[in-house]
N, C-alpha and C. Protein backbone atom coordinates (compact mmCIF):
# COMPACT_ATOMS: atom_id res chain seq x y z
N UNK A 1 82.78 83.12 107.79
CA UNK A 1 81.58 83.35 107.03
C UNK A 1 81.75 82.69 105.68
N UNK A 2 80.47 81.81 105.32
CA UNK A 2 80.65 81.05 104.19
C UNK A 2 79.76 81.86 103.35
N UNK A 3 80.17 82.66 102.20
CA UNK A 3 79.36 82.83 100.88
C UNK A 3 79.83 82.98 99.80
N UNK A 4 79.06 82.51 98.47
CA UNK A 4 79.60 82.20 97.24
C UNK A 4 80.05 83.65 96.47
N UNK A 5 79.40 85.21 97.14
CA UNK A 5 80.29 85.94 96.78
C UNK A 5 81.02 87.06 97.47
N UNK A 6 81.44 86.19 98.19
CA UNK A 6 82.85 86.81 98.86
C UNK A 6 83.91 87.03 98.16
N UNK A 7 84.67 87.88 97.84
CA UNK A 7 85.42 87.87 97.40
C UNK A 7 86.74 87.17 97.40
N UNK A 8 87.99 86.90 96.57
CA UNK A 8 89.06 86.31 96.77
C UNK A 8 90.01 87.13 97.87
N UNK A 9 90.47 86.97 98.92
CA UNK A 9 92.24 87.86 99.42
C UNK A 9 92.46 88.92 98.30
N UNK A 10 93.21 89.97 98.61
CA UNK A 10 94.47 90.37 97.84
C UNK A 10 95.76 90.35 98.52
N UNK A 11 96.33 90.58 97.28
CA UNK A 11 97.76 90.34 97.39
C UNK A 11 98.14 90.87 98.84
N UNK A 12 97.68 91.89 99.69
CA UNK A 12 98.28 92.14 100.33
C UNK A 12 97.93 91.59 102.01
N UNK A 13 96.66 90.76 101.41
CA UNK A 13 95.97 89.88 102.73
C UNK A 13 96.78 88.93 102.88
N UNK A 14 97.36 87.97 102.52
CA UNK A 14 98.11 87.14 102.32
C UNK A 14 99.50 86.43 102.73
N UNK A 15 100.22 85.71 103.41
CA UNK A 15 101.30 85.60 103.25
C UNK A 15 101.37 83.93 103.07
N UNK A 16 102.16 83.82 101.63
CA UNK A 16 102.36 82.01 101.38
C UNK A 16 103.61 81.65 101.84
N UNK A 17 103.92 81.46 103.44
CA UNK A 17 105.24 81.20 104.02
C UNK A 17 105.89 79.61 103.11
N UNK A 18 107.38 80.11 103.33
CA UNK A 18 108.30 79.10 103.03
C UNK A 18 109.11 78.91 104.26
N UNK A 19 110.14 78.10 103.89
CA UNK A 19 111.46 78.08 104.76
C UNK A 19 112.38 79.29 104.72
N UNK A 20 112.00 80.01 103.42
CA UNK A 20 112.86 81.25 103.43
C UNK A 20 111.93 82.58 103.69
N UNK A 21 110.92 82.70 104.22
CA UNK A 21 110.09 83.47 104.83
C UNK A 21 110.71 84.25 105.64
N UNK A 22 110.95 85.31 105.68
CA UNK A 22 111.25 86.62 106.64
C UNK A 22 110.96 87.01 107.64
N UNK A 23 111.46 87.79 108.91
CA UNK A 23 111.06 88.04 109.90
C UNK A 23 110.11 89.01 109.78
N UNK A 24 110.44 89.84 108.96
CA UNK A 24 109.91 91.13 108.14
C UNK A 24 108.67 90.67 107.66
N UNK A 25 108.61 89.78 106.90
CA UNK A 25 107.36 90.23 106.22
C UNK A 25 105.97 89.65 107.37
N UNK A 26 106.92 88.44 108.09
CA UNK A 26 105.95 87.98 108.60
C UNK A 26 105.23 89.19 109.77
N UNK A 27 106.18 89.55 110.34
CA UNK A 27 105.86 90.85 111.20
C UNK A 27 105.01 91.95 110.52
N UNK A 28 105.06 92.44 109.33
CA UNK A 28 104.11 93.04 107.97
C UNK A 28 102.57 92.90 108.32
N UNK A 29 102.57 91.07 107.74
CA UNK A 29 101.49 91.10 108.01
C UNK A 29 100.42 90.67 109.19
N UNK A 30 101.05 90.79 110.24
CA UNK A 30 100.51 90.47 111.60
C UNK A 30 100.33 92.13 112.32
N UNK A 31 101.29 93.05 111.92
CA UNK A 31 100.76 94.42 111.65
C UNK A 31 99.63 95.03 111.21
N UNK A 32 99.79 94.60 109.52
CA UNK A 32 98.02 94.78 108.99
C UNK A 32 97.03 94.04 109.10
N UNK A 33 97.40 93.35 110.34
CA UNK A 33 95.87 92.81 111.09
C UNK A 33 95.69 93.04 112.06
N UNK A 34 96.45 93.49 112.68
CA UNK A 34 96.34 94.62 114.01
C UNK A 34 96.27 95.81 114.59
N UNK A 35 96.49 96.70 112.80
CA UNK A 35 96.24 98.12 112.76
C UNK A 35 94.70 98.31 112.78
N UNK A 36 94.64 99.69 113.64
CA UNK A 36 93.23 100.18 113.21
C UNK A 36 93.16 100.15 112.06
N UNK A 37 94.02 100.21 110.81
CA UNK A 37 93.28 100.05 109.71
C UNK A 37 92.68 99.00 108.86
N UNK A 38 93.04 97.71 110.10
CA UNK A 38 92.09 96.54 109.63
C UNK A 38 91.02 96.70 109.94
N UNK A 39 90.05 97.65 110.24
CA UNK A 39 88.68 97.67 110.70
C UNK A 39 87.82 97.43 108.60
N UNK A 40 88.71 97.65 107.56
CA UNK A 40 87.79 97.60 106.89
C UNK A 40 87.87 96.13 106.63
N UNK A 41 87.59 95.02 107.24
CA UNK A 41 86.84 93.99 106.64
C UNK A 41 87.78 92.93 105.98
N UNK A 42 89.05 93.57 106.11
CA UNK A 42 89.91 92.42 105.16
C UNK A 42 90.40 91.69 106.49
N UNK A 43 90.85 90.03 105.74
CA UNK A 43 91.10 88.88 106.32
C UNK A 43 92.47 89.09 106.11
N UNK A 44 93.15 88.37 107.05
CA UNK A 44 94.97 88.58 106.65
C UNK A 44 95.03 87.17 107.04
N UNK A 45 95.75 87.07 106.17
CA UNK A 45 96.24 84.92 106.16
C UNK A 45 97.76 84.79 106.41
N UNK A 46 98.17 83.81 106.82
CA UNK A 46 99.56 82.89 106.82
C UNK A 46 99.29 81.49 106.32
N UNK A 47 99.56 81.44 105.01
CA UNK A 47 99.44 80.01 104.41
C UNK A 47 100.73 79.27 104.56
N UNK A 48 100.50 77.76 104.92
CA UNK A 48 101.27 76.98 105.21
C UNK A 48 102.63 77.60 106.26
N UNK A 49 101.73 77.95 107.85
CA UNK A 49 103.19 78.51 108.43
C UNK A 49 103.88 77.39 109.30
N UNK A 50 102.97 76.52 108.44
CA UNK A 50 104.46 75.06 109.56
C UNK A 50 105.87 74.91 108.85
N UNK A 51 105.76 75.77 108.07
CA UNK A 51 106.95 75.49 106.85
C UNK A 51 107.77 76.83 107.12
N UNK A 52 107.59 77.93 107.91
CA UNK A 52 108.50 78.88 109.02
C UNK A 52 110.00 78.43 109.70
N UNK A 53 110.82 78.78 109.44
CA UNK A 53 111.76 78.56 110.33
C UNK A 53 111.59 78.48 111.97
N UNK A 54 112.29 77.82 112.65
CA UNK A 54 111.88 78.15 114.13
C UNK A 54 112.04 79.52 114.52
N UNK A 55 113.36 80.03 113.83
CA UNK A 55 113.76 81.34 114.74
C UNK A 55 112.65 82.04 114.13
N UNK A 56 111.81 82.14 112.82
CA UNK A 56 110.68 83.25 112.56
C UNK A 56 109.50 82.84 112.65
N UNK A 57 109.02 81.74 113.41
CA UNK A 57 108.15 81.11 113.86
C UNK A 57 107.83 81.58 115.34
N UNK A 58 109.15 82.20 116.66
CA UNK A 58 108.97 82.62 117.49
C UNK A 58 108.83 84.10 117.27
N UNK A 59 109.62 84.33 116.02
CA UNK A 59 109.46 86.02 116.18
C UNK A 59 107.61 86.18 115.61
N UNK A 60 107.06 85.50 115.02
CA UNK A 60 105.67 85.35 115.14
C UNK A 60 104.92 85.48 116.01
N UNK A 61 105.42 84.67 117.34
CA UNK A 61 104.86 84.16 118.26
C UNK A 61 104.38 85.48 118.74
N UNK A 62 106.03 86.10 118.99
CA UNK A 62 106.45 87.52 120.08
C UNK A 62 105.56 88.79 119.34
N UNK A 63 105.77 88.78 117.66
CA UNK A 63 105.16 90.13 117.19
C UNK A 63 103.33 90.07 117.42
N UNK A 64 102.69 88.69 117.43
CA UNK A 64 101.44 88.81 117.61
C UNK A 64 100.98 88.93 118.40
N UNK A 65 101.72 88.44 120.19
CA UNK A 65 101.18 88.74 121.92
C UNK A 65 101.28 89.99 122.10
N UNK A 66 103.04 90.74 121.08
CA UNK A 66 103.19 92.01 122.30
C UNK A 66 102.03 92.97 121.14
N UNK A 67 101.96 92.96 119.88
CA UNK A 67 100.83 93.77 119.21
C UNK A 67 99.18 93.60 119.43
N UNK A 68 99.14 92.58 119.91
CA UNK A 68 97.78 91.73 120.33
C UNK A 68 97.22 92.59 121.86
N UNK A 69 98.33 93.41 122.50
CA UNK A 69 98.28 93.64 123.75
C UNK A 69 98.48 94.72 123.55
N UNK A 70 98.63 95.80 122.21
CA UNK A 70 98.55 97.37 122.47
C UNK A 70 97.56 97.40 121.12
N UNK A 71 96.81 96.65 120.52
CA UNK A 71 96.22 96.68 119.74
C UNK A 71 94.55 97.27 120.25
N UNK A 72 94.38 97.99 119.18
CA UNK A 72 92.76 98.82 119.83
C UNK A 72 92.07 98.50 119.00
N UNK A 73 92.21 96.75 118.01
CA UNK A 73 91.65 96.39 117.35
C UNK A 73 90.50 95.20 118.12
N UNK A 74 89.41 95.43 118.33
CA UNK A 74 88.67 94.10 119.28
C UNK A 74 88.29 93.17 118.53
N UNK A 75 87.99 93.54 117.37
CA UNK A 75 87.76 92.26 116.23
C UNK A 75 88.59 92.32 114.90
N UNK A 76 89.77 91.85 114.80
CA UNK A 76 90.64 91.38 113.76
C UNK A 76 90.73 90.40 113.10
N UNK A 77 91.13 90.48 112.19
CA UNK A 77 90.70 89.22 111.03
C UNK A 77 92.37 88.75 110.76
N UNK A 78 92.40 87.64 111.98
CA UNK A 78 94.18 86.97 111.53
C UNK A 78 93.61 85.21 111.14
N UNK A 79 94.49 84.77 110.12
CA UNK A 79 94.12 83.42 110.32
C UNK A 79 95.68 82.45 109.80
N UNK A 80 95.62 81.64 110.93
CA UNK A 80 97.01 80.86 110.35
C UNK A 80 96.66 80.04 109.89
N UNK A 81 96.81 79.39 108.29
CA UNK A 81 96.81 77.97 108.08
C UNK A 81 97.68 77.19 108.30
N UNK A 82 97.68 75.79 109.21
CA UNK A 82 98.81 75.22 108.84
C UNK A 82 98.55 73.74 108.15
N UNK A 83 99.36 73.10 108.12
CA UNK A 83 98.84 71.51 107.66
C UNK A 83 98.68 71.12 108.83
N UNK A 84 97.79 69.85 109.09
CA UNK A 84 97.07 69.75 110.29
C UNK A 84 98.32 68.25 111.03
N UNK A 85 99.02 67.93 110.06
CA UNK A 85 99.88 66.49 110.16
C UNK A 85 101.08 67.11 110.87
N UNK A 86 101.83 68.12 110.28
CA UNK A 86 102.61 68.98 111.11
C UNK A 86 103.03 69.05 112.30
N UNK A 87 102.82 68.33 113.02
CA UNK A 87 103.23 68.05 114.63
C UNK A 87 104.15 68.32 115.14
N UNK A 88 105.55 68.46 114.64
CA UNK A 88 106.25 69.51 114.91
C UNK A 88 106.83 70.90 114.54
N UNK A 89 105.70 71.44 114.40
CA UNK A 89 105.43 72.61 113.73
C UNK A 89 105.67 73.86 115.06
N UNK A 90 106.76 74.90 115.27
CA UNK A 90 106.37 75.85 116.78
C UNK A 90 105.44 76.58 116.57
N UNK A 91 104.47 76.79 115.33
CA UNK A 91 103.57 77.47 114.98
C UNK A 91 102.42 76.89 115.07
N UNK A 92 102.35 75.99 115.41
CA UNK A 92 101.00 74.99 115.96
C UNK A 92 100.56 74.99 117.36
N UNK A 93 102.55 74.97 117.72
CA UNK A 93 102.09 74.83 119.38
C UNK A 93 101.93 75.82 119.36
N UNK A 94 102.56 76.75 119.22
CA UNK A 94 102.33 78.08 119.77
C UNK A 94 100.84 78.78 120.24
N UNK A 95 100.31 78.55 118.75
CA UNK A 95 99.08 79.33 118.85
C UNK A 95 97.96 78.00 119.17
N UNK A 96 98.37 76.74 119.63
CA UNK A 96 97.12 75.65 119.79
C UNK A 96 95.99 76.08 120.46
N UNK A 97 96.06 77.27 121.45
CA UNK A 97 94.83 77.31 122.16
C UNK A 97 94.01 78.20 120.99
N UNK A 98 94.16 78.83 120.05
CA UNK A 98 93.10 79.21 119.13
C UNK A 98 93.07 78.44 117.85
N UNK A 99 92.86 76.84 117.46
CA UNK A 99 93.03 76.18 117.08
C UNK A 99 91.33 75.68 116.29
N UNK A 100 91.05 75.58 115.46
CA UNK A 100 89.94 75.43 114.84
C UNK A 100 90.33 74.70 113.79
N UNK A 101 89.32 73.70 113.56
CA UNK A 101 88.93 72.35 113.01
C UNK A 101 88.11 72.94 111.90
N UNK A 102 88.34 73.52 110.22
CA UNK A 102 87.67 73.83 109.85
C UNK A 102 86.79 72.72 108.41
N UNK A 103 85.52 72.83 108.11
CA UNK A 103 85.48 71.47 107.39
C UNK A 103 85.61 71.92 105.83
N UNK A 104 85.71 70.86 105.45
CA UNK A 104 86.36 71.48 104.32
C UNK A 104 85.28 71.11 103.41
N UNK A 105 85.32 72.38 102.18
CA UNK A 105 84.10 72.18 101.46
C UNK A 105 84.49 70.59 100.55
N UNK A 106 83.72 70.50 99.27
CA UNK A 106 83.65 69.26 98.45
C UNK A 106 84.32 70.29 97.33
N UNK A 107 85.36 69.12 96.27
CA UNK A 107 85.87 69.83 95.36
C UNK A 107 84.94 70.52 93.94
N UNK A 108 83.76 69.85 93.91
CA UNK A 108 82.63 70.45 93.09
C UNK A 108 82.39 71.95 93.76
N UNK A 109 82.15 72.20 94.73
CA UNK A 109 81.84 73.60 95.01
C UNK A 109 83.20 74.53 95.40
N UNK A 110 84.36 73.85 95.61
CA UNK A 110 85.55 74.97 95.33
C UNK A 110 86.01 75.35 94.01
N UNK A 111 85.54 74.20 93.00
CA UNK A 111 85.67 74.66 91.47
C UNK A 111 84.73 75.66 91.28
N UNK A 112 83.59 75.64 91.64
CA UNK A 112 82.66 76.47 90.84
C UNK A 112 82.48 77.89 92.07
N UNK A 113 83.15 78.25 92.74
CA UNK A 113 83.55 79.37 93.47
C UNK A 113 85.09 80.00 93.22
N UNK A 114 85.55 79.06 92.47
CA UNK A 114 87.03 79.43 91.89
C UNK A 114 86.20 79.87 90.51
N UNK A 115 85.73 79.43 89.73
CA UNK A 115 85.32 79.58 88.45
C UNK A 115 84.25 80.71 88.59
N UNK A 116 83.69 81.12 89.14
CA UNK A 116 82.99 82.60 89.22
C UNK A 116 84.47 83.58 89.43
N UNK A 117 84.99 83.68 90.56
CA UNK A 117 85.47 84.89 90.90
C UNK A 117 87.32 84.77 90.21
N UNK A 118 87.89 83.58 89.27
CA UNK A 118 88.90 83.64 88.58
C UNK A 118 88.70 84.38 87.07
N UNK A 119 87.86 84.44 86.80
CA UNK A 119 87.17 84.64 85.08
C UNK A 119 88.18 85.63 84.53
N UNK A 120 88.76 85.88 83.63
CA UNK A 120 89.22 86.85 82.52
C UNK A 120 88.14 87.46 81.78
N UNK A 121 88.36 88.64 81.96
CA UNK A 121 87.13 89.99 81.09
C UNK A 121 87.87 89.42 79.62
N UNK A 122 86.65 88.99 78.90
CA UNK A 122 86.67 89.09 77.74
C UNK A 122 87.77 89.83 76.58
N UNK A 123 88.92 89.23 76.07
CA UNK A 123 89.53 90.39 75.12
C UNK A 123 90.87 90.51 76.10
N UNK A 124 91.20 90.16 77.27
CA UNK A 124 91.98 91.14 77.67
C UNK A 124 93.26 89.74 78.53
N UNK A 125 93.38 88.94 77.85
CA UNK A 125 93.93 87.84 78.69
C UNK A 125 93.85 86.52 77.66
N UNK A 126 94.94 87.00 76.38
CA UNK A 126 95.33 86.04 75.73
C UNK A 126 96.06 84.86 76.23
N UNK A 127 96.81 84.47 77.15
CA UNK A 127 97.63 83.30 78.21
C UNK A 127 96.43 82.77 78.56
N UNK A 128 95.43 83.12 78.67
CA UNK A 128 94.29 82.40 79.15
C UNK A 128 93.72 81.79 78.41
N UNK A 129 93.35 82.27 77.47
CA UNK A 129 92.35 81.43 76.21
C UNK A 129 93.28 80.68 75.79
N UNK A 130 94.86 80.28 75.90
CA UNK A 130 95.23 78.55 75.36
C UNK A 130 94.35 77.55 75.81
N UNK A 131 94.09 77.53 76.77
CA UNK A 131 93.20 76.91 77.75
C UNK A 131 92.08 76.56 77.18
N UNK A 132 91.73 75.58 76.42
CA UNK A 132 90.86 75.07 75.85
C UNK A 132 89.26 74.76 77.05
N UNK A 133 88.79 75.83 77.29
CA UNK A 133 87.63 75.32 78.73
C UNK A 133 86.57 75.99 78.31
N UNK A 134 85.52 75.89 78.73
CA UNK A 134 84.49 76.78 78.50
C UNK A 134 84.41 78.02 79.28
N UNK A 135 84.94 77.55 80.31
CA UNK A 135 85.54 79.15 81.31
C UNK A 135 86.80 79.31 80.86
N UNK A 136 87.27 81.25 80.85
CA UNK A 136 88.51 81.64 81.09
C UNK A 136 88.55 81.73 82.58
N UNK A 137 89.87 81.49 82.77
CA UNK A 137 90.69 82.14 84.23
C UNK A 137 91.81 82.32 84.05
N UNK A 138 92.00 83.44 85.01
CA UNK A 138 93.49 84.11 85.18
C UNK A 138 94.42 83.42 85.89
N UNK A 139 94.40 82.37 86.34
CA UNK A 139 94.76 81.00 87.48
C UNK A 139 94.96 80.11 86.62
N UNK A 140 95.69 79.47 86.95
CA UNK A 140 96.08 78.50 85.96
C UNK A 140 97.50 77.14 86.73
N UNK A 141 97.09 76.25 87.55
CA UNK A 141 98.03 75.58 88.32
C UNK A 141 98.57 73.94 87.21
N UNK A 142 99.81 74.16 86.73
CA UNK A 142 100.75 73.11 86.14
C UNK A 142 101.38 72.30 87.03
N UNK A 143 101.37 71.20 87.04
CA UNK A 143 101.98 70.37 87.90
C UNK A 143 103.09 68.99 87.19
N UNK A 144 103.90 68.77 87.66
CA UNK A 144 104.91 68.34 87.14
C UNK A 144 105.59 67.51 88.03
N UNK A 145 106.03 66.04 87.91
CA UNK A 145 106.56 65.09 88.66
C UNK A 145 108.25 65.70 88.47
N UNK A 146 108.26 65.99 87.34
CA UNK A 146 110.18 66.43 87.05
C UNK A 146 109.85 67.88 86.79
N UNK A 147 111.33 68.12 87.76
CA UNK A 147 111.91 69.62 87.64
C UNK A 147 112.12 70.42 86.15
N UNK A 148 111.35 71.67 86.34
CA UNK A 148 111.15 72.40 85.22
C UNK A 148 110.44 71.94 83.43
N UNK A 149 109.37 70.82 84.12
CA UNK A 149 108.60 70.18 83.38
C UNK A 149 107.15 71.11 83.88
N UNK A 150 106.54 71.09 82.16
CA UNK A 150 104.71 72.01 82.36
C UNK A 150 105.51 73.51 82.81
N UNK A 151 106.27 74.23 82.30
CA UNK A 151 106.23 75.79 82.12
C UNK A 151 105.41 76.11 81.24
């Protein structure tokens, strides 16, 4: 569902996998998308899970068929992102048969849907106002060609 006020994830919708990603957490949150208590409406993510180890890439595989199969959830909100170049990713194959092509918006309308729902309340988020912008936000991405350059 596409709308401009949907809200952002929280922290606990979420998982931004690495190479050092856990069996644990990943199992966490494939849990709270399979509990009855995902009926309220929240989305549970795996960002970037081509970047999973193999061995917690299968324990993925295993925690989402055998919970998927005692789950009394009929409509759950799981979504894996992966990078789409990734080709040898076991988290691609794995799950390829639910595989969706999603299009991607234009960067003018992910700014100005980031810039509504990032904002700092007035007064309360001095780190923010260095930020010379006409919007505050609580977000703030530094990027840096050399290590421990833009803190």
């Amino acid at each position: 569902r596409h709308t401009k006020t949907e809200p952002l994830p929280t922290y606990d919708e979420v998982l931004v996998c690495t190479p050092d990603t856990t069996e644990e957490e990943v199992e966490l949150i494939v849990r709270r998308a399979l509990s009855s208590d995902s009926q309220n409406q929240k989305i549970y993510c795996l960002l970037g899970a081509e970047k999973l180890a193999y061995k917690v890439s299968k324990q993925l595989e295993s925690h989402f068929f055998r919970l998927l199969q005692s789950s009394t959830v009929p409509d759950y909100r799981f979504i894996i992102f992966c990078n789409a170049k990734a080709h040898n990713s076991y988290v691609i194959t794995a799950f390829s048969t639910y595989k969706v092509t999603i299009p991607c918006c234009s960067k003018t309308e992910i700014q100005a849907y980031l810039s509504t729902h990032l904002k700092v309340p007035c007064g309360t988020a001095p780190v923010a106002q260095a930020f010379e912008e006409p919007y505050q936000q609580n977000v703030k991405f530094i990027f840096s060609n050399q290590a421990g350059m833009g803190r």
